[in-house]
C-alpha atoms as a PDB file:
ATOM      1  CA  UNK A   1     -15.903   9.953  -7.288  1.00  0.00           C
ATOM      2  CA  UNK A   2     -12.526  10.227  -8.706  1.00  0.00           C
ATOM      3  CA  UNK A   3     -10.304   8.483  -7.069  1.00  0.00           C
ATOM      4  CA  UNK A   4      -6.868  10.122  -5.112  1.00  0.00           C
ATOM      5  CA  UNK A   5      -3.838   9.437  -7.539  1.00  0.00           C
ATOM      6  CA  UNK A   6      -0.490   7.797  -6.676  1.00  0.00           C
ATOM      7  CA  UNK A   7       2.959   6.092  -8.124  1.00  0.00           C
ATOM      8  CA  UNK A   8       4.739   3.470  -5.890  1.00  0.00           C
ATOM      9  CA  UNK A   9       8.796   3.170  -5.847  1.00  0.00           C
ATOM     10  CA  UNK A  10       9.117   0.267  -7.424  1.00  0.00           C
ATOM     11  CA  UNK A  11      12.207  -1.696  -5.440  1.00  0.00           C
ATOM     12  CA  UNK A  12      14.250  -2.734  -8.929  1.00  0.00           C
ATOM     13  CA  UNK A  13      14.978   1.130  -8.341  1.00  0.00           C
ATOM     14  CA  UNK A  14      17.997   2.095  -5.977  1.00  0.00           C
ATOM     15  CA  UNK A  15      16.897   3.985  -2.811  1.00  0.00           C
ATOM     16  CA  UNK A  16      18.538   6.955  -4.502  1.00  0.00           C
ATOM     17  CA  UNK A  17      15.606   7.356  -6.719  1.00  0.00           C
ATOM     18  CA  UNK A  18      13.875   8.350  -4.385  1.00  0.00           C
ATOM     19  CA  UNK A  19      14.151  11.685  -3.653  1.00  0.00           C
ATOM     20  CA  UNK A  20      13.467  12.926  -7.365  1.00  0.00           C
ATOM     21  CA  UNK A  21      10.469  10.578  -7.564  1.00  0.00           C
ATOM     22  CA  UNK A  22       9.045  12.243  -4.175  1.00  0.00           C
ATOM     23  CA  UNK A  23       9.705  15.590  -5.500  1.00  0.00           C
ATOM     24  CA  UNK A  24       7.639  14.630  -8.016  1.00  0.00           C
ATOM     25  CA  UNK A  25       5.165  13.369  -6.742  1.00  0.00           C
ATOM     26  CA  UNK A  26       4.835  16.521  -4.437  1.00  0.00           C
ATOM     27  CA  UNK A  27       4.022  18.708  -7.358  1.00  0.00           C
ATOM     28  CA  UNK A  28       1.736  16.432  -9.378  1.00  0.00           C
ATOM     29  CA  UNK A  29      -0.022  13.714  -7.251  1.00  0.00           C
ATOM     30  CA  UNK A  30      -1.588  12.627  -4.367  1.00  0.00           C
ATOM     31  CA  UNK A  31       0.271   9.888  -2.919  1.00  0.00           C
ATOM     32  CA  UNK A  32       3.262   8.650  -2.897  1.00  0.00           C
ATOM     33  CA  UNK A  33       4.467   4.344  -1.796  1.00  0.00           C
ATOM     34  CA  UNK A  34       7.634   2.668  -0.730  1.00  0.00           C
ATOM     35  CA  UNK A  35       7.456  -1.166  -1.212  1.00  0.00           C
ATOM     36  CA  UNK A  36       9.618  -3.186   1.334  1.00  0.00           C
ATOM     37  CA  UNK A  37       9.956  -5.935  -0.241  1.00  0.00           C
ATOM     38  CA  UNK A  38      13.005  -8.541   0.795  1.00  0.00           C
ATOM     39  CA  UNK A  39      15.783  -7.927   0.447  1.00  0.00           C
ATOM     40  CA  UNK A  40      15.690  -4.532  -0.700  1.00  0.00           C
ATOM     41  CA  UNK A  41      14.820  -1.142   1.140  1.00  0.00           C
ATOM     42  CA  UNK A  42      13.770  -0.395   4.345  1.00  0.00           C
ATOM     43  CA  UNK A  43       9.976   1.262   3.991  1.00  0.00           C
ATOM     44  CA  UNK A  44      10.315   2.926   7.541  1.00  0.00           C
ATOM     45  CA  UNK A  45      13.734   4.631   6.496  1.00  0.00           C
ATOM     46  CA  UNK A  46      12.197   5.753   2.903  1.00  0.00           C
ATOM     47  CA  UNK A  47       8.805   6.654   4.179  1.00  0.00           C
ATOM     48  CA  UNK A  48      10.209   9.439   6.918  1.00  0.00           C
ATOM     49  CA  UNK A  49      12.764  10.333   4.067  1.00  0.00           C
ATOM     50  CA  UNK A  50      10.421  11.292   1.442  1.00  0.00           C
ATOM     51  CA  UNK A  51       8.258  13.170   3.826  1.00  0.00           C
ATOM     52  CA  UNK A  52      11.154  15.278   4.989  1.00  0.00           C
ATOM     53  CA  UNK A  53      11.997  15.883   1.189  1.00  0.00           C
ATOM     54  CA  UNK A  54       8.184  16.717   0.601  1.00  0.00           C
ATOM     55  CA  UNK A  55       5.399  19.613   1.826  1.00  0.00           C
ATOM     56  CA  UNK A  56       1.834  18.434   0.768  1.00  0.00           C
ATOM     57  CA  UNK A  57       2.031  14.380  -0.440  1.00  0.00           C
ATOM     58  CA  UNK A  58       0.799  11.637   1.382  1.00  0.00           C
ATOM     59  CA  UNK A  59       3.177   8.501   1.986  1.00  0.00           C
ATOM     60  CA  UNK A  60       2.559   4.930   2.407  1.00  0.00           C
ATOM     61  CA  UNK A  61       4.376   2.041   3.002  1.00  0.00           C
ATOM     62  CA  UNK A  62       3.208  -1.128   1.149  1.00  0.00           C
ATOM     63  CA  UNK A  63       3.969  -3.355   3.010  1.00  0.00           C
ATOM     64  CA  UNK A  64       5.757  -3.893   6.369  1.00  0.00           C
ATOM     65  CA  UNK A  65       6.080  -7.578   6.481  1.00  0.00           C
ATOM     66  CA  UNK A  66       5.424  -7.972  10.716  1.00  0.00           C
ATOM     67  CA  UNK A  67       7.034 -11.284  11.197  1.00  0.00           C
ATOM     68  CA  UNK A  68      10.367  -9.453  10.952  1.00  0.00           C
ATOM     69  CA  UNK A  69       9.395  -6.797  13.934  1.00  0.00           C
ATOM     70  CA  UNK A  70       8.543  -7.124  17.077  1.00  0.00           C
ATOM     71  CA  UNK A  71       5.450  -5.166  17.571  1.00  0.00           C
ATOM     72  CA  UNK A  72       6.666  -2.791  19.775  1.00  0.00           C
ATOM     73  CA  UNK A  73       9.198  -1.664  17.912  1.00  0.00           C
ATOM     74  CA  UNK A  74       7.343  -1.279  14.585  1.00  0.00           C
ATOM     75  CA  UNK A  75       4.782   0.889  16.808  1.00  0.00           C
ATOM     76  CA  UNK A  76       7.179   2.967  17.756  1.00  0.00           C
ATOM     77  CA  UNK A  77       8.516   3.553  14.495  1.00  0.00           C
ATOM     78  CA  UNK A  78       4.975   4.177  12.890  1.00  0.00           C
ATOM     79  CA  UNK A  79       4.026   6.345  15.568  1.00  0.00           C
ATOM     80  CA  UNK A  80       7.069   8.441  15.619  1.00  0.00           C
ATOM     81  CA  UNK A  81       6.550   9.461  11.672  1.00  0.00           C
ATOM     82  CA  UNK A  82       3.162   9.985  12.337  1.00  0.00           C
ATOM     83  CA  UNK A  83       4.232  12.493  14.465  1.00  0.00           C
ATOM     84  CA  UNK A  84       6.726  14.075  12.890  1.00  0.00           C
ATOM     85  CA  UNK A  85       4.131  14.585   9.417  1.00  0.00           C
ATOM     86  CA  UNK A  86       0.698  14.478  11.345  1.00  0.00           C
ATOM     87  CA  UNK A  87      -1.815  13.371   8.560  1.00  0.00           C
ATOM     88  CA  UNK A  88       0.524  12.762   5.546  1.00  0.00           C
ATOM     89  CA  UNK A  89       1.738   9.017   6.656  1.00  0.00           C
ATOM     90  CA  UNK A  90      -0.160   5.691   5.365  1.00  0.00           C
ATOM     91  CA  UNK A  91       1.539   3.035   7.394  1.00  0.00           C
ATOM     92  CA  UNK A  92       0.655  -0.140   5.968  1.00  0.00           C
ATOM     93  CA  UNK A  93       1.739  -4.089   7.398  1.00  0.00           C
ATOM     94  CA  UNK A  94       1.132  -7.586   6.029  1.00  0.00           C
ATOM     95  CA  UNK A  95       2.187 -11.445   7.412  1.00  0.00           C
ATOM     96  CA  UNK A  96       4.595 -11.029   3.882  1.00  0.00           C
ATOM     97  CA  UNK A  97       5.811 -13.222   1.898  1.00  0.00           C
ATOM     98  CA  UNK A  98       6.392 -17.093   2.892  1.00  0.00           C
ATOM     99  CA  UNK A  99       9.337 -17.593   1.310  1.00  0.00           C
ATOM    100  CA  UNK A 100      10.951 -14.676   2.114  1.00  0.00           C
ATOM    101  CA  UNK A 101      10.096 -14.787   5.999  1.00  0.00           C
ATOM    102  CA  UNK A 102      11.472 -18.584   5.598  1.00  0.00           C
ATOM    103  CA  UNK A 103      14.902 -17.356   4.495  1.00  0.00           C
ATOM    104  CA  UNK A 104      15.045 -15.603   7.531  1.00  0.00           C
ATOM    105  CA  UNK A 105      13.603 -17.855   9.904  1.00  0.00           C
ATOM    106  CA  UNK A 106      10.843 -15.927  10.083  1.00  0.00           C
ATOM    107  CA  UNK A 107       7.925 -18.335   8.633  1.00  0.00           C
ATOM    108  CA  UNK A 108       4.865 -19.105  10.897  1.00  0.00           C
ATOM    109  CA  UNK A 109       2.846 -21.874  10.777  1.00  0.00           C
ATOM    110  CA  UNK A 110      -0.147 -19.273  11.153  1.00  0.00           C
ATOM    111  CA  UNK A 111       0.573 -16.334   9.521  1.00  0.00           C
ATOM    112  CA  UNK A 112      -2.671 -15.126   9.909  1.00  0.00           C
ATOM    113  CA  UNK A 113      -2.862 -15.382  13.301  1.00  0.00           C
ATOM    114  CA  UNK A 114       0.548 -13.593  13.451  1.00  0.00           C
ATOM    115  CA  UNK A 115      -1.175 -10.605  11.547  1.00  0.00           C
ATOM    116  CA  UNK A 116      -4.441 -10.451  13.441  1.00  0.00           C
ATOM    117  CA  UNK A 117      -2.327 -10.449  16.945  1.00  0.00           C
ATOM    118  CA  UNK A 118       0.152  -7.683  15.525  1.00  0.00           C
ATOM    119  CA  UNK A 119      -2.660  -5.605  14.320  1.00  0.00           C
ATOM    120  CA  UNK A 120      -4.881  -5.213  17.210  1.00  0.00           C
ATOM    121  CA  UNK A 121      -2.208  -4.949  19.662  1.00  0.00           C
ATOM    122  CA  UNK A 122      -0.439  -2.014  17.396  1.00  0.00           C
ATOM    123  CA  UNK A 123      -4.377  -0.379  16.948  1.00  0.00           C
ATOM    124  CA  UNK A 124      -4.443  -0.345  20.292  1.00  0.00           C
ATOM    125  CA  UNK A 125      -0.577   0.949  21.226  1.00  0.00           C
ATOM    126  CA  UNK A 126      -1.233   3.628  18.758  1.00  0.00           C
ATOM    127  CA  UNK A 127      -4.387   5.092  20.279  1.00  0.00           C
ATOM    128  CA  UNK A 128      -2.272   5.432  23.554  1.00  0.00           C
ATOM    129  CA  UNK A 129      -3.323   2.123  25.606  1.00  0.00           C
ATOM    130  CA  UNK A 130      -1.246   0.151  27.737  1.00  0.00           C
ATOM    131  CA  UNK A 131      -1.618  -3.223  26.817  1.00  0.00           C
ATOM    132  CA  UNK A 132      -0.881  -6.418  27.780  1.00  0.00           C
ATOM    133  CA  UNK A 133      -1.739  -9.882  25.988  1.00  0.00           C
ATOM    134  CA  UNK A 134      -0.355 -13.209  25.653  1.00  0.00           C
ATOM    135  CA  UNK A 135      -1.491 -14.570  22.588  1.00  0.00           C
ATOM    136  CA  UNK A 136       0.036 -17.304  20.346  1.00  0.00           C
ATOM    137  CA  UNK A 137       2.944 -14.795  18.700  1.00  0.00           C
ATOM    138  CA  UNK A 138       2.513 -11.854  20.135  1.00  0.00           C
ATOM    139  CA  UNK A 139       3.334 -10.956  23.606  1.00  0.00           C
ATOM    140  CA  UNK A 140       3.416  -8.072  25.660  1.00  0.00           C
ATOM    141  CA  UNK A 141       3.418  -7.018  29.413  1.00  0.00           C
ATOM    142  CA  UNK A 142       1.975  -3.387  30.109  1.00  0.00           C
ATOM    143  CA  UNK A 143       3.456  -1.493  27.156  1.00  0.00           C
ATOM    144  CA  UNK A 144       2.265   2.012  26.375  1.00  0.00           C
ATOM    145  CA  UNK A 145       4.061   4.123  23.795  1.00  0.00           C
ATOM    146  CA  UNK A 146       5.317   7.687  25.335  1.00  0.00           C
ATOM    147  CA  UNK A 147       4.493   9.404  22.712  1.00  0.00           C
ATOM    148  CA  UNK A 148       1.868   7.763  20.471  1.00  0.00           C
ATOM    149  CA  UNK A 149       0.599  10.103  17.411  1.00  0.00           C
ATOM    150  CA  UNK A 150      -3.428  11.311  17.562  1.00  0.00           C
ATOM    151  CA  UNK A 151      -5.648   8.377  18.112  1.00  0.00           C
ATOM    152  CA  UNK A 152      -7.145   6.432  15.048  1.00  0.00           C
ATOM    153  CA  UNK A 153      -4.043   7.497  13.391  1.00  0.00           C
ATOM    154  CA  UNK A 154      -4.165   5.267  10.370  1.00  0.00           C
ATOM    155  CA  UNK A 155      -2.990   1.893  10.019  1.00  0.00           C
ATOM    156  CA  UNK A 156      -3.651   0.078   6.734  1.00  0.00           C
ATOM    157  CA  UNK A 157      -3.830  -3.680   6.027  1.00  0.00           C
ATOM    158  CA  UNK A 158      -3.188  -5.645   2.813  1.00  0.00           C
ATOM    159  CA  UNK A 159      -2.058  -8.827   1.011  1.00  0.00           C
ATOM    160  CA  UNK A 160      -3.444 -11.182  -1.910  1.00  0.00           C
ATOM    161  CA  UNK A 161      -5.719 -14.148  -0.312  1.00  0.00           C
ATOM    162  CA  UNK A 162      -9.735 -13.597   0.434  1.00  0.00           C
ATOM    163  CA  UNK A 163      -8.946 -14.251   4.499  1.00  0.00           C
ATOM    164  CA  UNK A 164      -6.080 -11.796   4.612  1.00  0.00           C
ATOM    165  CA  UNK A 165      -8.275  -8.973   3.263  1.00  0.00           C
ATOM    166  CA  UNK A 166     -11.667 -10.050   5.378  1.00  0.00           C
ATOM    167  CA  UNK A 167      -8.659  -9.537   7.838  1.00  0.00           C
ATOM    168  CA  UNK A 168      -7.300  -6.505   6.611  1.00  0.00           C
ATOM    169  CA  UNK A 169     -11.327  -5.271   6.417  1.00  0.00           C
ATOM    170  CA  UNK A 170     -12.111  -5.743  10.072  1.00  0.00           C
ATOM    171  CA  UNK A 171      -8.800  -4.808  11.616  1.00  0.00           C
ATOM    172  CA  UNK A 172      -6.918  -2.378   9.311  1.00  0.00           C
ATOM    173  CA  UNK A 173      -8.537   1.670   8.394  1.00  0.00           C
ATOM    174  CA  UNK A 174      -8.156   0.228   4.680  1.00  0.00           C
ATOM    175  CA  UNK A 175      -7.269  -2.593   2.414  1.00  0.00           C
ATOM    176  CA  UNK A 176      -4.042  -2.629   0.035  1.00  0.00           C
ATOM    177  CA  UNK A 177      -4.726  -4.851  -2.559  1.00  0.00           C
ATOM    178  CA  UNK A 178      -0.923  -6.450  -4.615  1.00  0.00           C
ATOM    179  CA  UNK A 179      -0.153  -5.676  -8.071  1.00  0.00           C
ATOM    180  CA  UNK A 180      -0.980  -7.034 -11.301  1.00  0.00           C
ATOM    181  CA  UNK A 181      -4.432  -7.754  -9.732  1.00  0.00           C
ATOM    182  CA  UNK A 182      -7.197  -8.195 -12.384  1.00  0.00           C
ATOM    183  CA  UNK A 183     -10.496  -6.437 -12.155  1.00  0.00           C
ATOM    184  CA  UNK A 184     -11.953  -9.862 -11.319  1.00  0.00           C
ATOM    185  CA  UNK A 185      -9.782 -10.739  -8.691  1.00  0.00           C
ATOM    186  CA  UNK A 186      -9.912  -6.655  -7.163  1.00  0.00           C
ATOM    187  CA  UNK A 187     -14.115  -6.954  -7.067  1.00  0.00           C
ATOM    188  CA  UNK A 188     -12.833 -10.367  -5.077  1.00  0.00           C
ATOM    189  CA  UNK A 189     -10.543  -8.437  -2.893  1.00  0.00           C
ATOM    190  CA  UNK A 190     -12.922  -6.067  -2.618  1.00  0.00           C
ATOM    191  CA  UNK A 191     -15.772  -8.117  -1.239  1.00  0.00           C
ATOM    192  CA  UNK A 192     -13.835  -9.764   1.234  1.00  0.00           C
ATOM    193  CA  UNK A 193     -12.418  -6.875   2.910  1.00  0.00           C
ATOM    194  CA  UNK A 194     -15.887  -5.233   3.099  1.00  0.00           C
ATOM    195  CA  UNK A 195     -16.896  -8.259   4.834  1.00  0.00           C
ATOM    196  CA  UNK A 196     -14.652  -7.161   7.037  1.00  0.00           C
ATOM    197  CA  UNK A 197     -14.944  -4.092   7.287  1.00  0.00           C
ATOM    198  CA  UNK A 198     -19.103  -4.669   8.146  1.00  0.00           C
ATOM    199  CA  UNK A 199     -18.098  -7.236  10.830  1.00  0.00           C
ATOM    200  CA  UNK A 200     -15.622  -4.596  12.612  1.00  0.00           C
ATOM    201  CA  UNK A 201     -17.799  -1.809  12.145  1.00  0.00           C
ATOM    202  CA  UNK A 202     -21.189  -2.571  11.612  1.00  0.00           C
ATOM    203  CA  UNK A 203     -23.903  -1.622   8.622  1.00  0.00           C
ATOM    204  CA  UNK A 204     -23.620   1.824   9.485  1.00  0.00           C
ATOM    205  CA  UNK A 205     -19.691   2.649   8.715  1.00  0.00           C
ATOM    206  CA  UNK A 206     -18.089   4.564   6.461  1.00  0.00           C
ATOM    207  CA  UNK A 207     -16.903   3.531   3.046  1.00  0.00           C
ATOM    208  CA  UNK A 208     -13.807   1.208   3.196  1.00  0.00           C
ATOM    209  CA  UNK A 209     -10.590   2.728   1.599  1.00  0.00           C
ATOM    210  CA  UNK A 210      -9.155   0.702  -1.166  1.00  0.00           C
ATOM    211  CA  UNK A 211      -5.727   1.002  -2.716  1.00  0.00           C
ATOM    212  CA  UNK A 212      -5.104  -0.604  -6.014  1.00  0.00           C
ATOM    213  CA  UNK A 213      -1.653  -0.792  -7.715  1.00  0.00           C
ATOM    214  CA  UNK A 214      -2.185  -0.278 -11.566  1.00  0.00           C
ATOM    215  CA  UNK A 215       0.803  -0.932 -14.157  1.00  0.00           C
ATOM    216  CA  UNK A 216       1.277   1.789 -16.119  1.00  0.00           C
ATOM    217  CA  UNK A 217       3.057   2.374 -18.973  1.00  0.00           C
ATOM    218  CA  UNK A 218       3.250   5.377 -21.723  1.00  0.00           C
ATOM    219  CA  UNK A 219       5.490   6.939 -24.702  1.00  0.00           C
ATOM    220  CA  UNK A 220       7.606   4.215 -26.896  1.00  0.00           C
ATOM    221  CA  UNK A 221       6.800   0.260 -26.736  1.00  0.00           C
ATOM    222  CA  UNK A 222       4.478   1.106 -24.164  1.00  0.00           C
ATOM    223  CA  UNK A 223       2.446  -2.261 -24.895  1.00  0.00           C
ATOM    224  CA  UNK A 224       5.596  -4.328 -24.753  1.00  0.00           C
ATOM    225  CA  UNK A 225       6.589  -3.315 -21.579  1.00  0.00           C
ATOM    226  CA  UNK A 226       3.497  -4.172 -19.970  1.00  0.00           C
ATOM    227  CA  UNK A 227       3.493  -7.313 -21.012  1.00  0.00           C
ATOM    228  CA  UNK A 228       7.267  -7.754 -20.414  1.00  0.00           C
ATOM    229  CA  UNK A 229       6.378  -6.861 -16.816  1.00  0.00           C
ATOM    230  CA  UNK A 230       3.979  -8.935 -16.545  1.00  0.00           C
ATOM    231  CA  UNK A 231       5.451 -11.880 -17.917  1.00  0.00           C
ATOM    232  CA  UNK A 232       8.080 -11.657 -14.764  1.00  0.00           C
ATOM    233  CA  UNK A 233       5.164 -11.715 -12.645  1.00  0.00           C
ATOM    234  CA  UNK A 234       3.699 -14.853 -13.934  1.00  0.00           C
ATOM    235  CA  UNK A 235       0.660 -13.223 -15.537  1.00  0.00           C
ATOM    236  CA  UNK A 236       0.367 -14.133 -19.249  1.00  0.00           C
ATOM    237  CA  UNK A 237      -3.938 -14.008 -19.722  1.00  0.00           C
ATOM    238  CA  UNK A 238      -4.418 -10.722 -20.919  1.00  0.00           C
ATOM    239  CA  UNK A 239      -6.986  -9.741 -17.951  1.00  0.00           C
ATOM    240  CA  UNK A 240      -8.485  -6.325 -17.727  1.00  0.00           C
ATOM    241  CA  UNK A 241      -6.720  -4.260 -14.904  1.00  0.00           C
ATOM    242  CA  UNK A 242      -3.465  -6.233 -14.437  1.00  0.00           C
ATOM    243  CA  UNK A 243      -1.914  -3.274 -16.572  1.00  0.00           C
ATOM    244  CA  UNK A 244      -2.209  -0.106 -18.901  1.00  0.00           C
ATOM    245  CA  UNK A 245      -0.413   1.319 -21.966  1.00  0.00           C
ATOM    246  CA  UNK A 246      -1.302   4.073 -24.255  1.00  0.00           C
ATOM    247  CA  UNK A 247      -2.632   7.719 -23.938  1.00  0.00           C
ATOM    248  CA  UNK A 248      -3.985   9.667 -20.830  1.00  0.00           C
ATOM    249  CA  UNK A 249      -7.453   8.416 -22.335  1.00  0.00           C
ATOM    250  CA  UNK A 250      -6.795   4.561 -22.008  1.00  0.00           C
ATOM    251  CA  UNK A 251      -5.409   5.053 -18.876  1.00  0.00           C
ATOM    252  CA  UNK A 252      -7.929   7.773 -17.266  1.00  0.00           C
ATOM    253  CA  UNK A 253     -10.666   4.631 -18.705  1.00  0.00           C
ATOM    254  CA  UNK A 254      -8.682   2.158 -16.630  1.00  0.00           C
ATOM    255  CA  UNK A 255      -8.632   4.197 -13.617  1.00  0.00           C
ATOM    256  CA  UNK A 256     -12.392   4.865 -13.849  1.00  0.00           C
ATOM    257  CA  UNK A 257     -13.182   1.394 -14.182  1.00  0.00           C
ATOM    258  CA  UNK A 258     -10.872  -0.039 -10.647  1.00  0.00           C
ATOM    259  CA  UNK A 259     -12.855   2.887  -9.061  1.00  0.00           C
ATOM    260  CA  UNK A 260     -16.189   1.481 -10.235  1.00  0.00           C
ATOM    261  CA  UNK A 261     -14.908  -1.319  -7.965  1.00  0.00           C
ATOM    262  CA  UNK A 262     -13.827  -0.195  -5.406  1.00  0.00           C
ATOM    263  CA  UNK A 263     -10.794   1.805  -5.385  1.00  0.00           C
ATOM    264  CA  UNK A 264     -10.538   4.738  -3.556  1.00  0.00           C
ATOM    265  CA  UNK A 265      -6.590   5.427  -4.638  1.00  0.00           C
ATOM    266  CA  UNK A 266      -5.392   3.960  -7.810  1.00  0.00           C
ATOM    267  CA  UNK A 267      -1.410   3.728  -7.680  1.00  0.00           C
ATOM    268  CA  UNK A 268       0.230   3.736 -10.740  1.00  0.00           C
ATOM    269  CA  UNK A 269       3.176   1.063 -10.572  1.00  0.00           C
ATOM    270  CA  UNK A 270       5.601   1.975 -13.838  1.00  0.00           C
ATOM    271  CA  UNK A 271       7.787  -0.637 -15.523  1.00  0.00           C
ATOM    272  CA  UNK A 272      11.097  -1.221 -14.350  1.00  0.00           C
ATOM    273  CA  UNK A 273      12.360   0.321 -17.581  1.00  0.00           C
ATOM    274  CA  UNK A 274      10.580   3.356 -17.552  1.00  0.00           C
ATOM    275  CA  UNK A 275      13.191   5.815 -19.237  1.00  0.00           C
ATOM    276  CA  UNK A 276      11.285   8.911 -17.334  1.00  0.00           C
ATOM    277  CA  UNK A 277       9.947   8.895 -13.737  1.00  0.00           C
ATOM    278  CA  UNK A 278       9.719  12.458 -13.252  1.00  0.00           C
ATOM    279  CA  UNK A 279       7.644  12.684 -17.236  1.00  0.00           C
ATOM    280  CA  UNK A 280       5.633   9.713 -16.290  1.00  0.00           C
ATOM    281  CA  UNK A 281       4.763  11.290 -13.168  1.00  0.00           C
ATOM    282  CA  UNK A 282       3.926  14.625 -14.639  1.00  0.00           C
ATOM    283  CA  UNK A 283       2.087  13.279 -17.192  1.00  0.00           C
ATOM    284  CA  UNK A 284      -0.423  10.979 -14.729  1.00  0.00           C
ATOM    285  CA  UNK A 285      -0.684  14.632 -12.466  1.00  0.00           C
ATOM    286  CA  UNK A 286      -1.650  16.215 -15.634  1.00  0.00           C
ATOM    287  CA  UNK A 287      -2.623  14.360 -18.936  1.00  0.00           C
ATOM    288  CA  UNK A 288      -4.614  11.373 -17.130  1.00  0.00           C
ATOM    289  CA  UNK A 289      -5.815  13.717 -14.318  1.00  0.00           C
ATOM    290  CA  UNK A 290      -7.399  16.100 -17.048  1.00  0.00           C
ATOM    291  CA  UNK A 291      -8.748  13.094 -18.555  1.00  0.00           C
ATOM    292  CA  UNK A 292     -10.589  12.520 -15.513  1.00  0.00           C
ATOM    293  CA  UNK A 293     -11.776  15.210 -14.919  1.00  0.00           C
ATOM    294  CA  UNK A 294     -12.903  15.477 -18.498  1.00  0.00           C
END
């Protein structure tokens, strides 16, 4: 099965990218993702902006880090865009980044605990309970949301380690799996949030959704700015699936092969010096989607 097609905002871009990267994205592919990572852009704020810019594309949010919301709040914000653009919005939340939630005294000493309490009680405030719990970070004393959106609204889960994605597999309608991820380490990912997945569902459910960033790169030193890219990250080993240069061929393969493992949406991450979004976006709606269909 082919996979559904996406590009992410990558945050080295101003939020005033945006807009032409949604539009876009509205004509050519599936999906379309804000990152929020700190200290840069708001993913609520860019999310409901890029749907109100856009008619048919979907829009996710990878990820909201919930140590900086109270989970309240944050369910009221995901439920009012899902209500505004009923079945185009891909909410997803993480515990984030250590670091980052230290500079903001933010930092748990369980941050998986943190996630597990913010999930269920948000599952649970977006289906239209009232709850009330008293758990080790998250409490809350008979809240119902007004206007929640339709139940089992999405909610998506994701981060990097094995127990964050057996997390993300049993709590969250799908996994979102970070970038520069080798095929290796996504059949990892993978496994662990189907473990998941089984143990909140049972043998009988559905196939688990699985997004997968890909970095993508086409047109002039192509190569070379993969490997640029992923030199920043720390990756230096050359492994299969951490990124893609070259024709709609090499990358249509690449795509075929994260689907193999998993992937239900591939989402194609460009370099922070691509010279053309709204070409590179074209071209994955129309070159590599040709190819796949090939």
């Amino acid at each position: 099965m082919t996979p559904a097609l996406g590009v992410v905002l990558v945050p080295t871009l101003p939020p005033e990218a945006l807009r032409p990267l949604a539009a876009a994205a509205d004509r050519h592919l599936d999906e379309l993702w804000v990152w929020e990572d700190c200290f840069k852009e708001s993913g609520g704020a860019a999310a409901a902006a890029a749907l109100a810019w856009t008619d048919r594309v979907r829009v996710g949010i990878g990820l909201a880090p919930v140590p900086l919301r109270n989970v309240a709040l944050l369910a009221m914000e995901v439920a009012t865009i899902h209500r505004l653009f009923p079945g185009r919005f891909l909410p997803g939340i993480g515990h984030g980044v250590q670091d980052w939630m230290g500079q903001v005294g933010a930092r748990e000493r369980s941050p998986l605990t943190l996630l597990r309490e913010h999930a269920q009680a948000m599952r649970l405030l977006l289906d239209g309970h009232e709850v009330s719990t008293a758990g080790r970070y998250v409490h809350l004393d008979r809240v119902k949301l007004d206007w929640p959106p339709e139940p089992g609204s999405p909610l998506l889960i994701g981060g990097g380690g094995p127990k964050t994605l057996e997390l993300a597999g049993r709590y969250g309608d799908g996994i979102l799996v970070g970038s520069a991820v080798s095929e290796s380490e996504l059949e990892d990912s993978v496994a662990a949030g189907r473990l998941g997945w089984a143990q909140g569902r049972g043998p009988d459910a559905p196939p688990m959704p699985v997004l997968a960033h890909l970095l993508t790169a086409t047109g002039g030193r192509a190569h070379q700015r993969v490997e640029e890219e992923l030199a920043r990250w720390g990756h230096t080993d050359g492994a299969p699936g951490r990124g893609v240069a070259g024709d709609a061929g090499a990358i249509a393969d690449a795509v075929r092969r994260l689907a193999a493992i998993g992937a239900t949406t591939v989402v194609f991450q460009p370099t922070r010096d691509e010279p053309d979004l709204d070409g590179f976006v074209e071209f994955l709606g129309t070159d590599v989607r040709a190819a796949l269909d090939g």
